[in-house]
N, C-alpha and C. Protein backbone atom coordinates (compact mmCIF):
# COMPACT_ATOMS: atom_id res chain seq x y z
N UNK A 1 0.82 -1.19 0.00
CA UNK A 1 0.00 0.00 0.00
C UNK A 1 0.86 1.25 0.00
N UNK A 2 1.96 0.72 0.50
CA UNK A 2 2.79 2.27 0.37
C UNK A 2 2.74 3.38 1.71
N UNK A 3 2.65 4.50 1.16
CA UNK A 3 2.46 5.74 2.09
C UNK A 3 1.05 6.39 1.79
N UNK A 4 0.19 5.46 1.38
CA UNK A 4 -0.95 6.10 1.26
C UNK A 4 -1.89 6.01 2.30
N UNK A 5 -2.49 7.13 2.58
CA UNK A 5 -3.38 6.93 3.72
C UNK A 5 -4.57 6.31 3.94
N UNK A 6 -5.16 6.16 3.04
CA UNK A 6 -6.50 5.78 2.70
C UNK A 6 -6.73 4.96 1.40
N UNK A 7 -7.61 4.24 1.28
CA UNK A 7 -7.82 2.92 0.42
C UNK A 7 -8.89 3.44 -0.69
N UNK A 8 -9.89 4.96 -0.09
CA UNK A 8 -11.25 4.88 -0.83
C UNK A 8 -10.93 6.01 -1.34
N UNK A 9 -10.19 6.72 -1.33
CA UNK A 9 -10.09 8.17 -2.28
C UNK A 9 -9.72 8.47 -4.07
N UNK A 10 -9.37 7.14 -4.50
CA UNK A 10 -9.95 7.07 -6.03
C UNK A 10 -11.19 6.60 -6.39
N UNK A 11 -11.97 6.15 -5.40
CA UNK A 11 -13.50 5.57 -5.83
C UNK A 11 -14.37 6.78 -5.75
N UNK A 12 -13.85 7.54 -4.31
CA UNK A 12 -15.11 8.69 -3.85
C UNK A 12 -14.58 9.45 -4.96
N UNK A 13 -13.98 9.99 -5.45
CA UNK A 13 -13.55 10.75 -6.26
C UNK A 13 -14.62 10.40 -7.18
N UNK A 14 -13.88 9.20 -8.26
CA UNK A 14 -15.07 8.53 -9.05
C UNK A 14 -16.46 8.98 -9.13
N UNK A 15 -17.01 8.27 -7.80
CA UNK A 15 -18.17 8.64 -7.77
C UNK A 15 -18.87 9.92 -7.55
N UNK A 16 -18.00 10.80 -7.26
CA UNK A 16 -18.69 12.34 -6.75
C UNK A 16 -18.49 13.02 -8.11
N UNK A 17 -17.25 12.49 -8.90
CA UNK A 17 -17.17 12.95 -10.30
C UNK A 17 -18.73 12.39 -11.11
N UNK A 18 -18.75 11.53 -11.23
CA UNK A 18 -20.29 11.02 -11.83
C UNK A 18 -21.21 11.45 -11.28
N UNK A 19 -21.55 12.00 -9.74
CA UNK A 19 -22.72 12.51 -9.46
C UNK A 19 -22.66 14.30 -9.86
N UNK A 20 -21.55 14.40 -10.68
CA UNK A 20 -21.75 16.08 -11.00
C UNK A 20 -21.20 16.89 -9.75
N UNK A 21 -20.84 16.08 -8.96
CA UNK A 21 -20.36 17.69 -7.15
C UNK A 21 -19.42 17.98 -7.51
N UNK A 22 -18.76 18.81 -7.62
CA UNK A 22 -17.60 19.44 -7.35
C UNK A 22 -16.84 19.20 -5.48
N UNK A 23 -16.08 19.32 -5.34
CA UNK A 23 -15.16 19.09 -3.92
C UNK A 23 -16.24 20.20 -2.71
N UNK A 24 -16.78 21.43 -3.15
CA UNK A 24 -16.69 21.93 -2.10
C UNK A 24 -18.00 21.74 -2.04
N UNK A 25 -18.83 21.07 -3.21
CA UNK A 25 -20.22 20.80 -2.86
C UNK A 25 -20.33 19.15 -1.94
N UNK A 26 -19.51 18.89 -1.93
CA UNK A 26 -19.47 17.64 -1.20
C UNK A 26 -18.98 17.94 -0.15
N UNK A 27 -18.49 18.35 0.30
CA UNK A 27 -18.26 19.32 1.53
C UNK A 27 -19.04 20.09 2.49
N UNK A 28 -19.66 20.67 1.49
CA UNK A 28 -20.97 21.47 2.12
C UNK A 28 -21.83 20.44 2.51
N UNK A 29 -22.62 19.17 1.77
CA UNK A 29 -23.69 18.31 1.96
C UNK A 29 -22.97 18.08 3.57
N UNK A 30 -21.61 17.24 3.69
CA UNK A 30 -21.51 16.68 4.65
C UNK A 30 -21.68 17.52 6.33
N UNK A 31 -21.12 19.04 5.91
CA UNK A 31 -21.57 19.99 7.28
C UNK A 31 -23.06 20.38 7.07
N UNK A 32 -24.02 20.17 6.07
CA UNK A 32 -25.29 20.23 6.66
C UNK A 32 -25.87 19.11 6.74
N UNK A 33 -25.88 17.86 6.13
CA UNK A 33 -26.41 16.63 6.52
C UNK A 33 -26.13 16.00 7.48
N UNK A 34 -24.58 16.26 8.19
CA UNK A 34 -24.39 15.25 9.26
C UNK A 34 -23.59 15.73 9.99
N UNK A 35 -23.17 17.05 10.00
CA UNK A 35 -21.88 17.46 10.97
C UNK A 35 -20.99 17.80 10.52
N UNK A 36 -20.71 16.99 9.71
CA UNK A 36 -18.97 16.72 9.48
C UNK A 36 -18.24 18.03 8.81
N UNK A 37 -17.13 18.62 9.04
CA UNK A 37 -16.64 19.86 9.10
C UNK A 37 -15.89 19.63 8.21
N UNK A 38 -15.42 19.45 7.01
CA UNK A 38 -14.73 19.27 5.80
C UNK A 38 -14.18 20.38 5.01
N UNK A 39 -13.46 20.55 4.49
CA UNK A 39 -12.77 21.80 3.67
C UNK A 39 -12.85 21.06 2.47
N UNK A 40 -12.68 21.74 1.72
CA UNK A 40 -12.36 21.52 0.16
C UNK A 40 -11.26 20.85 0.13
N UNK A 41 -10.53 21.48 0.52
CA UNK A 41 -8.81 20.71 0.57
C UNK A 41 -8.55 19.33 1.02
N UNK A 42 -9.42 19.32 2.33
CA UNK A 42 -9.61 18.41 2.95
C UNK A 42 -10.09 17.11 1.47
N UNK A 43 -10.90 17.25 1.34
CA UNK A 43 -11.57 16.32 0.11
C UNK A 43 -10.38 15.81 -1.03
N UNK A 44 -10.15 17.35 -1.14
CA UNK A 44 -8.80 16.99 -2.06
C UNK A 44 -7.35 15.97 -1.51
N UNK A 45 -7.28 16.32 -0.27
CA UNK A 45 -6.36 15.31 0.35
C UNK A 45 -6.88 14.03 0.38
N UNK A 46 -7.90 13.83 0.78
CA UNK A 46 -8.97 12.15 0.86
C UNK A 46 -8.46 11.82 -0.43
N UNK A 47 -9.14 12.84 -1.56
CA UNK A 47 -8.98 11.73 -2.84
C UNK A 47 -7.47 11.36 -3.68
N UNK A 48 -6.88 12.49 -3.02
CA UNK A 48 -5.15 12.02 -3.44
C UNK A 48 -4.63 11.05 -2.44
N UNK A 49 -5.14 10.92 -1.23
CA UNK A 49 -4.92 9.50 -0.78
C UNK A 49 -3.77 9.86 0.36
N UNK A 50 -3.26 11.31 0.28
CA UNK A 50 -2.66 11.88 1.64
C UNK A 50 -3.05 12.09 2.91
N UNK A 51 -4.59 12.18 3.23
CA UNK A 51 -5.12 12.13 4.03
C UNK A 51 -5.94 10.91 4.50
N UNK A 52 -5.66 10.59 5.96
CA UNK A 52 -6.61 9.38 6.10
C UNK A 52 -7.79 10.05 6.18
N UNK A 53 -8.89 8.73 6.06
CA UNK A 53 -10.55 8.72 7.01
C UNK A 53 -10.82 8.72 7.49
N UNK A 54 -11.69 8.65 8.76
CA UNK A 54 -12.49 7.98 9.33
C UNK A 54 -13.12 7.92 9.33
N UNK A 55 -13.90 6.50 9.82
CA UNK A 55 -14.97 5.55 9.65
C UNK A 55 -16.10 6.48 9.61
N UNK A 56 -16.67 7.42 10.31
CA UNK A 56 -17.87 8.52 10.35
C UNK A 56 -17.71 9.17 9.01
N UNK A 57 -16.95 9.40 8.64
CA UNK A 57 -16.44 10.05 7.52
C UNK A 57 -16.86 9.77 6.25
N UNK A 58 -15.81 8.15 6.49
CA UNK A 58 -15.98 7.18 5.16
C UNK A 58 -17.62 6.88 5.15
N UNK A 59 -18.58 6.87 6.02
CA UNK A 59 -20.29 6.35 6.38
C UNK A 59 -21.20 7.46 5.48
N UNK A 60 -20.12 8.56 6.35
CA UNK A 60 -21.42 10.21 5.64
C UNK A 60 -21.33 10.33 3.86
N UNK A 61 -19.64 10.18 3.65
CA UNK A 61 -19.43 10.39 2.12
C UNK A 61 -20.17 8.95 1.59
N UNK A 62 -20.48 7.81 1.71
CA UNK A 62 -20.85 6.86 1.23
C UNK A 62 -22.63 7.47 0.76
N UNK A 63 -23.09 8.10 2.23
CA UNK A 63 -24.62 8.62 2.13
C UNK A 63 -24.58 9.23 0.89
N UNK A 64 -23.80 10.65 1.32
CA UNK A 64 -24.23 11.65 0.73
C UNK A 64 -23.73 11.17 -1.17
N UNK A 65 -23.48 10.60 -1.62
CA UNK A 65 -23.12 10.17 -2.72
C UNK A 65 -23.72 8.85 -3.17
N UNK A 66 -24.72 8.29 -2.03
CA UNK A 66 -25.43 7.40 -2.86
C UNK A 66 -24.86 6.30 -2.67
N UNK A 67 -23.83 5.89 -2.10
CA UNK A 67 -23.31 4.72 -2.86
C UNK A 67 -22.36 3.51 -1.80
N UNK A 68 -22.31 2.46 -2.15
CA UNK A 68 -22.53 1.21 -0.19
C UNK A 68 -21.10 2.12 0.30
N UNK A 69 -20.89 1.56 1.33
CA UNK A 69 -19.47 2.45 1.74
C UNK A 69 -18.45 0.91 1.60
N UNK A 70 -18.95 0.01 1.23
CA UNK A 70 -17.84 -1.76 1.25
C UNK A 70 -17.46 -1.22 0.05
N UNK A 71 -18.07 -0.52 -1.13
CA UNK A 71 -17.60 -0.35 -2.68
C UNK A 71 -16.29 1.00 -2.56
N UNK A 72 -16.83 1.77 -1.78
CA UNK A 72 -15.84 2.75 -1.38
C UNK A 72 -14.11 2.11 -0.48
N UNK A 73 -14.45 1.46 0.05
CA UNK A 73 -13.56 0.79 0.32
C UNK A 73 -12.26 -0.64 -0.20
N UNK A 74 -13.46 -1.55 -0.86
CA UNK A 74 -12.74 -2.76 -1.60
C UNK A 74 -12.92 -2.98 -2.75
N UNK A 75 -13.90 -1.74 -3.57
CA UNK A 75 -14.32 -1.55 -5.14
C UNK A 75 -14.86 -3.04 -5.57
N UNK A 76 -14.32 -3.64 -6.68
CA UNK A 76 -15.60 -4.56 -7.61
C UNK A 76 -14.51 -5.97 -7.01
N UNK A 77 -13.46 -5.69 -6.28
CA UNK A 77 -12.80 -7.21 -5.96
C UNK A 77 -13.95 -7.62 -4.47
């Protein structure tokens, strides 16, 4: 795995790219749907894989994008 922090930040990417959000609109959903205090940058670190997750994290972005959070994590293997 390397020095990467996180396992799901080319999928969420993926998928937030196909649902049309841009970084800071996915950002925004997550501080009004569930709390979560996210920056743009922040997102941008998730999906370059410099920043870790966590699990609350990896749960809300799974919501707010629709999509299981096991696919976000271990994709089609």
């Amino acid at each position: 795995m390397g020095d990467k922090q996180n396992i799901s930040g080319a999928r969420i990417r993926q998928v937030r790219l196909q649902n049309n959000l841009d970084q800071v609109e996915l950002a925004a959903a997550l501080n009004v749907d569930y709390g979560i205090k996210l920056e743009q940058s922040d997102i941008s670190e998730i999906e370059r894989q410099v920043r870790s997750l966590k699990d609350y994290e990896l749960d809300a972005i799974s919501k707010v994008l629709d999509i299981d959070p096991i696919w976000l994590l271990r994709g089609d293997n």
